[in-house]
Each structure stands twice: as C-alpha cells, then as structure tokens.
N, C-alpha and C. Protein backbone atom coordinates (compact mmCIF):
# COMPACT_ATOMS: atom_id res chain seq x y z
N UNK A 1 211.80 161.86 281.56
CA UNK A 1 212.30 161.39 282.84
C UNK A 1 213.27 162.44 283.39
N UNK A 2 213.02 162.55 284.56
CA UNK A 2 213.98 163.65 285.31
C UNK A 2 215.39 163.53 285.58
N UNK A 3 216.53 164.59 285.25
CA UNK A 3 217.72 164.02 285.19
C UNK A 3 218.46 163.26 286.04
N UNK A 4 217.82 163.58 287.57
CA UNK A 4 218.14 162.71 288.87
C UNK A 4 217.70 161.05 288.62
N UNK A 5 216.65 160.83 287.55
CA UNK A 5 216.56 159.50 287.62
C UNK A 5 217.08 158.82 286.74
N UNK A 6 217.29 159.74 285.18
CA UNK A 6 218.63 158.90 284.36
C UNK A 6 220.49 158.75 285.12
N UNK A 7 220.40 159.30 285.66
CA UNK A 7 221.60 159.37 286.48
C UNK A 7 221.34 158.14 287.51
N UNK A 8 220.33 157.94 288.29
CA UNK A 8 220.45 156.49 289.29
C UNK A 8 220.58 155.33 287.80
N UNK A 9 219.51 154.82 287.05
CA UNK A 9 219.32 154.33 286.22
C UNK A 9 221.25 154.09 285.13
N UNK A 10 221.52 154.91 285.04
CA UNK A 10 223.12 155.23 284.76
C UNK A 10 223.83 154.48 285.29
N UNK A 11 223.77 154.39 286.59
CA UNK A 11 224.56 154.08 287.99
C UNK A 11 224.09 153.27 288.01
N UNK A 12 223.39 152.31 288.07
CA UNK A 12 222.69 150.87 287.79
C UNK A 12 223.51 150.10 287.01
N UNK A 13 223.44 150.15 285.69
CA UNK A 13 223.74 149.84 284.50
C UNK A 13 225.55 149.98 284.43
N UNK A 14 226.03 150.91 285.34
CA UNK A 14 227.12 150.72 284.89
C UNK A 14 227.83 149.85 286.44
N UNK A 15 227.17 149.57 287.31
CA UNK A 15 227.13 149.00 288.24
C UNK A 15 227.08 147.23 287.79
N UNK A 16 226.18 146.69 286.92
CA UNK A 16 226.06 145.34 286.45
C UNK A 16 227.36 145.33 285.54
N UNK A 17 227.68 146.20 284.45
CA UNK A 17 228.82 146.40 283.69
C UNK A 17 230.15 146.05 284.26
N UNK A 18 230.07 146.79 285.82
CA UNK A 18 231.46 146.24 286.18
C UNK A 18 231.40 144.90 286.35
N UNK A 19 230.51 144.61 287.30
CA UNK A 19 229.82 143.09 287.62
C UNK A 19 230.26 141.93 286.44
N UNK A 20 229.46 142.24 285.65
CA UNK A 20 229.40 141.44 284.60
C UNK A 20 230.91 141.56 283.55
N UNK A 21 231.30 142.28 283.47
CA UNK A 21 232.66 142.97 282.89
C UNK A 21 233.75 141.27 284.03
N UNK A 22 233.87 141.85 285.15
CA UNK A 22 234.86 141.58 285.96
C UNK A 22 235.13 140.11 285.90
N UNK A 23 233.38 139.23 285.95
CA UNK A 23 233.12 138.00 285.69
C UNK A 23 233.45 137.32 283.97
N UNK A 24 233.50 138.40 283.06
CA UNK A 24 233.58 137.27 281.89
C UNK A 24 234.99 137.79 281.36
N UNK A 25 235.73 138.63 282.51
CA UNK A 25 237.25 138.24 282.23
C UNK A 25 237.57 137.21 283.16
N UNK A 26 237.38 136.54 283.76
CA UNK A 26 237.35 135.58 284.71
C UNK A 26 238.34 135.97 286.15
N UNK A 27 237.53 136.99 286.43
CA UNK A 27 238.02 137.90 288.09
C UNK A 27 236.80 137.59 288.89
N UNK A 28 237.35 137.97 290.54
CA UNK A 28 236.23 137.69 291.26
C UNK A 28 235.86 139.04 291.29
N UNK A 29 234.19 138.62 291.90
CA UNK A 29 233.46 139.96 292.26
C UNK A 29 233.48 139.92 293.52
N UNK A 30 233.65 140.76 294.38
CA UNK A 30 233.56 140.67 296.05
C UNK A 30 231.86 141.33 295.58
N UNK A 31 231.57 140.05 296.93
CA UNK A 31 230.27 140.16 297.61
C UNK A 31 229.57 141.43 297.48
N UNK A 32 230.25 142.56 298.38
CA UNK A 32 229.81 143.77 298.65
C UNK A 32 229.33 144.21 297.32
N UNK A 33 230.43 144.20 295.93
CA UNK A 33 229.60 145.06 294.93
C UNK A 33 228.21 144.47 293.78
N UNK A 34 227.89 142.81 294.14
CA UNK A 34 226.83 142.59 293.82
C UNK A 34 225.89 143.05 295.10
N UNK A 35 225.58 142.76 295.91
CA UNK A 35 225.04 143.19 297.06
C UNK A 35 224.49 144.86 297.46
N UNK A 36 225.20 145.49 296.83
CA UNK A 36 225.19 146.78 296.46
C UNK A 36 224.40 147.16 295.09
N UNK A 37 224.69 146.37 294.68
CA UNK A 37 223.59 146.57 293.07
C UNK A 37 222.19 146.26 292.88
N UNK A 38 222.25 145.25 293.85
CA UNK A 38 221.21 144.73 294.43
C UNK A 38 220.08 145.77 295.19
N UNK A 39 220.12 146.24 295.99
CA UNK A 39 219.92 147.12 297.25
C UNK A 39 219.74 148.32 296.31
N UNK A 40 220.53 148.77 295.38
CA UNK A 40 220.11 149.88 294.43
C UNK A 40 219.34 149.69 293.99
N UNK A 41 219.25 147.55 292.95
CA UNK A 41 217.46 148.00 292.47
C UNK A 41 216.38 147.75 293.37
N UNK A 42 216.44 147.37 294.26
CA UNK A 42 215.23 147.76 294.96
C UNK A 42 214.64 149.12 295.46
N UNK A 43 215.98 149.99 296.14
CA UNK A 43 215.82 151.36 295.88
C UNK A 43 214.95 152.12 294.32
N UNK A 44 215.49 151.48 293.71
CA UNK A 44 215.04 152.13 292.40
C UNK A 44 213.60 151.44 291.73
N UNK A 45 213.22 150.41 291.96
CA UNK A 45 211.55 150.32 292.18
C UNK A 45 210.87 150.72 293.27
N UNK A 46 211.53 150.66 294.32
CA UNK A 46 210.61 151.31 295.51
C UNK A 46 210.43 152.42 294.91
N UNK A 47 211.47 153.78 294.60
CA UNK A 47 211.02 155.21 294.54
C UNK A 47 210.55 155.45 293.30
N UNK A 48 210.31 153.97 292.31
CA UNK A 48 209.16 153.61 291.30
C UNK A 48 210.01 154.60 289.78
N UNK A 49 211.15 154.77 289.81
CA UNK A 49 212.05 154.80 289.14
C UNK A 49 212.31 153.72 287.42
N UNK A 50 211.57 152.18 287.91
CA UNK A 50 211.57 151.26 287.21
C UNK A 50 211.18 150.31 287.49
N UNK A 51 210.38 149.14 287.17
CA UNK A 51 209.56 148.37 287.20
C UNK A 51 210.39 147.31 287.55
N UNK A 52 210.19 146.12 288.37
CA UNK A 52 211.21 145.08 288.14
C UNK A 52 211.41 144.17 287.28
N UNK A 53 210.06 144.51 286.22
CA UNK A 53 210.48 143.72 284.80
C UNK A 53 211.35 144.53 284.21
N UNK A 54 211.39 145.94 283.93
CA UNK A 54 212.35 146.39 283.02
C UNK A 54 213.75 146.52 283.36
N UNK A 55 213.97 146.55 284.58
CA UNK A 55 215.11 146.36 285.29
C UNK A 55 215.74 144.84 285.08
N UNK A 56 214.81 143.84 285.07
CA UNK A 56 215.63 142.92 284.47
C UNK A 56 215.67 142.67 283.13
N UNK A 57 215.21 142.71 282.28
CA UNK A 57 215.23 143.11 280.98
C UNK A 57 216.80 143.64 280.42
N UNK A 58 217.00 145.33 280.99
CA UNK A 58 218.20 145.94 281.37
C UNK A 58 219.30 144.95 281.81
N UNK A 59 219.23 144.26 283.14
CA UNK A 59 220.39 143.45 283.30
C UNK A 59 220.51 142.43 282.41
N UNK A 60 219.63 141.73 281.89
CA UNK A 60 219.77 141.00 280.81
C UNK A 60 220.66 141.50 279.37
N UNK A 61 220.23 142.31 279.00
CA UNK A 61 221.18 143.13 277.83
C UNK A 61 222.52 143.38 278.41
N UNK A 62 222.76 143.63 279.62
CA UNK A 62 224.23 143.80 280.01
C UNK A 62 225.03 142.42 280.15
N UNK A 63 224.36 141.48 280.13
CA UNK A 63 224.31 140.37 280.66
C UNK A 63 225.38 139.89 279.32
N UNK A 64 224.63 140.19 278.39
CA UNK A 64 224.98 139.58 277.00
C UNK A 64 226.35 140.63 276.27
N UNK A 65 226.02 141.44 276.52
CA UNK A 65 227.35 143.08 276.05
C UNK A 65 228.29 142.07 276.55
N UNK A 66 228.73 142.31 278.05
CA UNK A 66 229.36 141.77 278.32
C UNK A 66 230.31 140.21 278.22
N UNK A 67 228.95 139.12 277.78
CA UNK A 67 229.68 137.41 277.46
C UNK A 67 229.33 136.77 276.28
N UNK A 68 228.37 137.89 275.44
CA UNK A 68 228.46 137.75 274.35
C UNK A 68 227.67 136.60 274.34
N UNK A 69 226.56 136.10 275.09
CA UNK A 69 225.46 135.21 274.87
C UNK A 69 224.67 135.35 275.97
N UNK A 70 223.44 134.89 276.19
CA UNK A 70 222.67 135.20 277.06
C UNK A 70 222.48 134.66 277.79
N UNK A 71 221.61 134.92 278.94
CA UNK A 71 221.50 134.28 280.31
C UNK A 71 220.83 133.04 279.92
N UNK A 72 220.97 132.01 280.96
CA UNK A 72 220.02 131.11 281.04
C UNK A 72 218.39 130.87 280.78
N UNK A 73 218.04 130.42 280.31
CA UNK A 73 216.09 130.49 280.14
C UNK A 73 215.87 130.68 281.53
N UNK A 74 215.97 130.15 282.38
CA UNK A 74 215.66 130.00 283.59
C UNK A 74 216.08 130.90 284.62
N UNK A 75 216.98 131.43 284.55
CA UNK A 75 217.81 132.66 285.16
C UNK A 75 216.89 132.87 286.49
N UNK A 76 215.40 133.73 286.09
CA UNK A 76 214.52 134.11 286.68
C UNK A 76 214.06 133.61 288.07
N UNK A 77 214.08 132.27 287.73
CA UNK A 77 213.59 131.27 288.55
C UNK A 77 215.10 131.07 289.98
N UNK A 78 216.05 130.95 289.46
CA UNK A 78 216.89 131.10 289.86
C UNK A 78 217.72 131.92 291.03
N UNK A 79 217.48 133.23 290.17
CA UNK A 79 217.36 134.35 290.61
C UNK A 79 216.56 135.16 290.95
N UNK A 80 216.26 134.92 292.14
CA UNK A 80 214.35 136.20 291.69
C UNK A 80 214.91 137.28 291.88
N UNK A 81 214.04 138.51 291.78
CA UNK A 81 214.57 139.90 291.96
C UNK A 81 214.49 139.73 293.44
N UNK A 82 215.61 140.92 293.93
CA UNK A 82 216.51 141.22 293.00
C UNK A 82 218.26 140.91 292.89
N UNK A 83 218.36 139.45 292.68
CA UNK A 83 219.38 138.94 293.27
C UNK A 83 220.00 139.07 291.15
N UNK A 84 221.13 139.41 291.38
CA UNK A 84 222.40 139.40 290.40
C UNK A 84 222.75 138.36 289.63
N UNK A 85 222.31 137.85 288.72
CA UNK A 85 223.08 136.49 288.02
C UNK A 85 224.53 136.62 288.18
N UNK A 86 225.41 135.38 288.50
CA UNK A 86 226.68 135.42 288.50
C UNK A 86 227.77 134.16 288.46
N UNK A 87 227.45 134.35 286.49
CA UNK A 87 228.44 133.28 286.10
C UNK A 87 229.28 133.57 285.57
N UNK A 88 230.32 133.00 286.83
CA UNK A 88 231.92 133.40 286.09
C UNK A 88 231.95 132.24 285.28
N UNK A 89 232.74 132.13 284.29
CA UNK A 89 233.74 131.65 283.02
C UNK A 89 234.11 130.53 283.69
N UNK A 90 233.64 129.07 283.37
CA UNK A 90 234.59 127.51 283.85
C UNK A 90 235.52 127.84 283.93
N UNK A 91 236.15 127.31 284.76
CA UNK A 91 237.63 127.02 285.16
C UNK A 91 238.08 126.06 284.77
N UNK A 92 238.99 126.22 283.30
CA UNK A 92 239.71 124.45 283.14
C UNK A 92 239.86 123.76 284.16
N UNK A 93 240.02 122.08 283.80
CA UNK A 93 239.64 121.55 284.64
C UNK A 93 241.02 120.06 284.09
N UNK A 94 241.82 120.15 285.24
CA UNK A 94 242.79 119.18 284.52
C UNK A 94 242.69 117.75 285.60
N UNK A 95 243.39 116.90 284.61
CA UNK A 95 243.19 115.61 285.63
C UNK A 95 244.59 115.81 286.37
N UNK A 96 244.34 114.73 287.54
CA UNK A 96 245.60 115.32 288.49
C UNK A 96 246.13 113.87 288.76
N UNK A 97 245.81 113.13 287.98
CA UNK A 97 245.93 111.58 288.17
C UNK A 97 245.99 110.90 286.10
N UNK A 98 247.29 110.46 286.37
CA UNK A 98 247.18 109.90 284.98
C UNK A 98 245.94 109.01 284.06
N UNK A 99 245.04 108.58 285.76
CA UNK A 99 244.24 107.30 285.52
C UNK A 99 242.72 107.77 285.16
C-alpha cells in the first residue's frame, strides 16, 4: 500500500481514537469531529482506499481499545455507514425526591 494511503488510513484511526478516547472518559464530542470522521470514511472508500466492511471492522477494534468491551450486536443496523457509534458512559442517576 502506498505511503499516502497508510497515512489517510492513520488519520482515520486516530481520528475514532480521539472520538472514542473522549467518550469513555465521559467528555463531550462536538458534532464537527464525528462528522468529520465520517466524511473521511467515505472519502476513503470512494478513492477505494478501503472497503466499508473493513473500515468498520477497524472502528470496531477502536471501539473496544478504547471501553474495553464491544459494540453492540446491532451497532450496524443502527448505524449504517458511515455514521460513528457514540456511547458515552451513563450518567449516574440520583433520585431527587426522597419518595
């Protein structure tokens, strides 16, 4: 593979990393940088760079680096390509009423 395309592929991957990084410390992600990751993989199957199975495959493994368990079975369905899974960490949840 040509070094221009391990380098997009690079930039991908470390693109979900922040993503996924930012979410399972329990921070927000602004819009723009899933949206942006997004738009890259389609860039990057259009210029046929990577398939959109292996590309999700890829986000899947980052998926898990990052929260230390894996996506949903269903994810897919969910998400079609090429939209970003994005589950932040529950938010305790306290009662606000003794009753």
């Amino acid at each position: 593979m040509p070094k221009n395309h391990e380098r997009a592929l690079e930039e991908l991957h470390s693109r979900w990393q922040n993503i996924f990084q930012r979410l399972a410390n329990g921070s927000e992600v602004p819009p723009g940088l899933r949206l942006r990751a997004e738009g890259f993989m389609e860039a990057v199957v259009a210029l046929e760079l990577a398939t959109e199975e292996s590309l999700q495959v890829e986000l899947e493994q980052r998926y898990l680096d990052a929260f230390g368990e894996s996506l949903p079975e269903d994810w897919r369905e969910l998400f079609p390509f090429p939209q970003v899974p994005g589950f932040g960490r529950r938010a305790p949840v306290y009662p606000s009423t003794s009753e």
